[in-house]
C-alpha atoms as a PDB file:
ATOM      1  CA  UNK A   1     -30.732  25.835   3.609  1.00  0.00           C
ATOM      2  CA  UNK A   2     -32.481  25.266   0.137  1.00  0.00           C
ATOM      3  CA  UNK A   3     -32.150  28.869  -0.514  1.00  0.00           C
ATOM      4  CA  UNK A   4     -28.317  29.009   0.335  1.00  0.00           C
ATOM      5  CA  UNK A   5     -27.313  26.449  -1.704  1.00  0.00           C
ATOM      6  CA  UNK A   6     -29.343  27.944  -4.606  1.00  0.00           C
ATOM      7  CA  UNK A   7     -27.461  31.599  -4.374  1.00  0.00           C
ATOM      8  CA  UNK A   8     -24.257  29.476  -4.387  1.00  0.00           C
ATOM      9  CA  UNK A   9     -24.950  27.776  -7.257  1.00  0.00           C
ATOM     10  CA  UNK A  10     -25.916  30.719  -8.866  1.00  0.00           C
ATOM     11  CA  UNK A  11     -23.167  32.350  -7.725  1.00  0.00           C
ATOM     12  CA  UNK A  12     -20.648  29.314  -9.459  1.00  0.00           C
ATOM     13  CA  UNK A  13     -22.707  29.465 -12.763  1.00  0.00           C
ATOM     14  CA  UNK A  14     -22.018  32.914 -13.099  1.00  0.00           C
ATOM     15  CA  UNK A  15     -18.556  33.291 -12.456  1.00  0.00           C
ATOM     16  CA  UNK A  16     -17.992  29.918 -14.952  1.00  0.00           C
ATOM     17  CA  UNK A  17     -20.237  32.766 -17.460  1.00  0.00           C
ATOM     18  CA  UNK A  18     -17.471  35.380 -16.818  1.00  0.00           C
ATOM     19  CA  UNK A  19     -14.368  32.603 -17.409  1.00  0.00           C
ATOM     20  CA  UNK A  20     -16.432  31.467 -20.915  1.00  0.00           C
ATOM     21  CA  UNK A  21     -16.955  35.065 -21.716  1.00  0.00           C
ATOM     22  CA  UNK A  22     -13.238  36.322 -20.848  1.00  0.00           C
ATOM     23  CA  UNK A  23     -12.183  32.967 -22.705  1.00  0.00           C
ATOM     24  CA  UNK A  24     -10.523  31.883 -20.213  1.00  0.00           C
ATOM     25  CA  UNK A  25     -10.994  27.992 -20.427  1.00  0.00           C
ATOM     26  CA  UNK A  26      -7.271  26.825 -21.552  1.00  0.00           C
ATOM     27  CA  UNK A  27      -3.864  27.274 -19.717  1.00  0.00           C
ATOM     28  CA  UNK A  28      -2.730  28.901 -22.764  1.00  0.00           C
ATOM     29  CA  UNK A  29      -5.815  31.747 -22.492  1.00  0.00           C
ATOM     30  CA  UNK A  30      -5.838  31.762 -18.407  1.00  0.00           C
ATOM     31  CA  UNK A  31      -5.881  35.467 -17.281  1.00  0.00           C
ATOM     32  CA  UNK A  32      -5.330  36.729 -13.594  1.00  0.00           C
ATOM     33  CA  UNK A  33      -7.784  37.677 -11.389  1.00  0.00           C
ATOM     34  CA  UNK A  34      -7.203  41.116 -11.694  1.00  0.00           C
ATOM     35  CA  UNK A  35      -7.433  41.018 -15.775  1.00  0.00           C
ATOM     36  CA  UNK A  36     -10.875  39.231 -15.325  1.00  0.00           C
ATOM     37  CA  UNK A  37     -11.846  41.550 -12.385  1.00  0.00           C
ATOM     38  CA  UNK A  38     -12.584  38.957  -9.806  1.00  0.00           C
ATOM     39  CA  UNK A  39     -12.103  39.055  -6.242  1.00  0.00           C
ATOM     40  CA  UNK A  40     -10.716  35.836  -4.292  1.00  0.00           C
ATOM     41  CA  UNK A  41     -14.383  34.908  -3.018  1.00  0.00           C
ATOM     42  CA  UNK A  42     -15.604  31.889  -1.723  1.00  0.00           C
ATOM     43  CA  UNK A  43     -17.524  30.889  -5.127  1.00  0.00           C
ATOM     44  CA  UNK A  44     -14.296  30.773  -6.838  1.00  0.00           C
ATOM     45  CA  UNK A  45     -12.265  29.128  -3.640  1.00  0.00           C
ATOM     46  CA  UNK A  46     -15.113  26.548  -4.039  1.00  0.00           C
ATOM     47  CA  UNK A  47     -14.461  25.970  -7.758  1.00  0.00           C
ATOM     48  CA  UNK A  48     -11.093  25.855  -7.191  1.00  0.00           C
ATOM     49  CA  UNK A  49     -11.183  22.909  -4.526  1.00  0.00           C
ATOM     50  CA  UNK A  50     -13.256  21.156  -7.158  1.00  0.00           C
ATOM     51  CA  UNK A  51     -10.244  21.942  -9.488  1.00  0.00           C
ATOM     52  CA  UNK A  52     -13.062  23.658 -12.040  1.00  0.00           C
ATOM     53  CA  UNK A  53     -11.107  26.882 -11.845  1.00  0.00           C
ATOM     54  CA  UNK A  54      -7.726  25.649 -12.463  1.00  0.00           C
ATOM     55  CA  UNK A  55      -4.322  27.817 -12.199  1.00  0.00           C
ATOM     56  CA  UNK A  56      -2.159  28.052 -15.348  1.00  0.00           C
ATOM     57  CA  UNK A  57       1.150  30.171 -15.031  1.00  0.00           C
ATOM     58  CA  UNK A  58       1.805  31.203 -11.695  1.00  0.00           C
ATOM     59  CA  UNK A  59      -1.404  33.897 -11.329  1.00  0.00           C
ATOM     60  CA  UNK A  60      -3.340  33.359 -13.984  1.00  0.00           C
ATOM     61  CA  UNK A  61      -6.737  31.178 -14.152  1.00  0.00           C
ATOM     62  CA  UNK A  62      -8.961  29.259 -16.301  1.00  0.00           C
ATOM     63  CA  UNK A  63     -12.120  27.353 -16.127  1.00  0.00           C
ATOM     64  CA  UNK A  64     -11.625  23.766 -16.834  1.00  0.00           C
ATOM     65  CA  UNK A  65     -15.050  23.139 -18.713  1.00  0.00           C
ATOM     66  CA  UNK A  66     -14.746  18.821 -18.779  1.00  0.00           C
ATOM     67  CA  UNK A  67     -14.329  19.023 -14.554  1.00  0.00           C
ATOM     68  CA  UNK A  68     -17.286  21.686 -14.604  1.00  0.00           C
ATOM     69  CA  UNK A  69     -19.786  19.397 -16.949  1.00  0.00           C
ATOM     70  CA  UNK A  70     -18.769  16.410 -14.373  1.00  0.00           C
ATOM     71  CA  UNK A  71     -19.714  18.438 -11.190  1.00  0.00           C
ATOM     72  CA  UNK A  72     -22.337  19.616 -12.543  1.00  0.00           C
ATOM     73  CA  UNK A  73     -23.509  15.827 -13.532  1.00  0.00           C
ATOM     74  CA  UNK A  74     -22.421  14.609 -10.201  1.00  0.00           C
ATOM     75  CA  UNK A  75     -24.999  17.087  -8.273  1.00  0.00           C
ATOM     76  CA  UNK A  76     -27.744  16.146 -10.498  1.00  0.00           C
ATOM     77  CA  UNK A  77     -27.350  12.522  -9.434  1.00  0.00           C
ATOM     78  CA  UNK A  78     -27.181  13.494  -5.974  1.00  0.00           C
ATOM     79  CA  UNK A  79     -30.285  15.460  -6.158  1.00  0.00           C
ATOM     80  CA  UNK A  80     -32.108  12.661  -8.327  1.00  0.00           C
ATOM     81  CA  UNK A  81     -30.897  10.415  -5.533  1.00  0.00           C
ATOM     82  CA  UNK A  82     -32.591  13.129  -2.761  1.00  0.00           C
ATOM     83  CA  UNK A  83     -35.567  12.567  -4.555  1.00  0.00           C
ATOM     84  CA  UNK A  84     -35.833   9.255  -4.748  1.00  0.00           C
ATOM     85  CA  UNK A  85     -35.034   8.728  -1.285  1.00  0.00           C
ATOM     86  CA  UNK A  86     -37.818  11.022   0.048  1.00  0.00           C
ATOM     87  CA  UNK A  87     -39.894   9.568  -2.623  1.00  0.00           C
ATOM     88  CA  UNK A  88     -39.815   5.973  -1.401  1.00  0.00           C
ATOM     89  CA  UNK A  89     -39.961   7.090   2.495  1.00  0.00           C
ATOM     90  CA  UNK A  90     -42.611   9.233   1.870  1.00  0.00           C
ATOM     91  CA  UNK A  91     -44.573   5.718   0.196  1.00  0.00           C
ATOM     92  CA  UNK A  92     -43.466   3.349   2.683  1.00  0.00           C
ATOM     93  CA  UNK A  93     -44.816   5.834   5.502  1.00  0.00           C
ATOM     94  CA  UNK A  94     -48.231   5.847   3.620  1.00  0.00           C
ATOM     95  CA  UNK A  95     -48.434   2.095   3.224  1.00  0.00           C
ATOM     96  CA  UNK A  96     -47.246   1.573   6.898  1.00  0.00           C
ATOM     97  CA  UNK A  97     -49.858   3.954   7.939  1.00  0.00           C
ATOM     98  CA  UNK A  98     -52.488   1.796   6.161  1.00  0.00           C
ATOM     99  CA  UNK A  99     -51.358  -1.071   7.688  1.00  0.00           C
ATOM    100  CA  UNK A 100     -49.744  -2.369   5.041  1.00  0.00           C
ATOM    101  CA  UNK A 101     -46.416  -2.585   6.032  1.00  0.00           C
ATOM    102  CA  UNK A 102     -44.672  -2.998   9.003  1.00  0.00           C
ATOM    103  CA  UNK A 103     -41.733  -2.448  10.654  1.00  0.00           C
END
């Protein structure tokens, strides 16, 4: 699963690469799919339920970079989280195994 969600990732930071580089990142500078060669995949139909990849006039699309900086914050929390979750199972098992705590 690690490895999936990686590719996916990747897969999101490039295609917000190909938005920055087209300059597509304002309603006013949104460009169709077809203008920034992009296919209707499942990266961008998950940026776009995270409303990262936002539609300006009726076909065109931009990358919303303030929603993208929060998503991106909001999954390192959730990973620092992860961590600290398995960190403090992972010491409670030890001391429980010692005897030193018990359940």
């Amino acid at each position: 699963m690690g490895s999936t969600a990686a590719i996916i990732i990747r897969k999101e930071r490039d295609l917000v690469a190909h938005f920055r580089q087209a300059r597509a990142v304002s309603p006013a500078t949104a460009q169709s799919l077809t203008a920034l060669r992009l296919d209707d995949g499942r990266a961008l139909g998950r940026l776009r339920t995270h409303e990262v990849i936002r539609e300006g006039a009726t076909g065109t699309f931009y990358l919303d970079e303030p929603r993208w900086l929060a998503l991106c914050q909001t999954r390192r929390r959730l990973a620092l989280l992860a961590v600290v979750l398995i960190a403090g199972l992972g010491f409670a098992s030890a001391l429980a195994g010692r005897g030193l705590l018990s359940f």
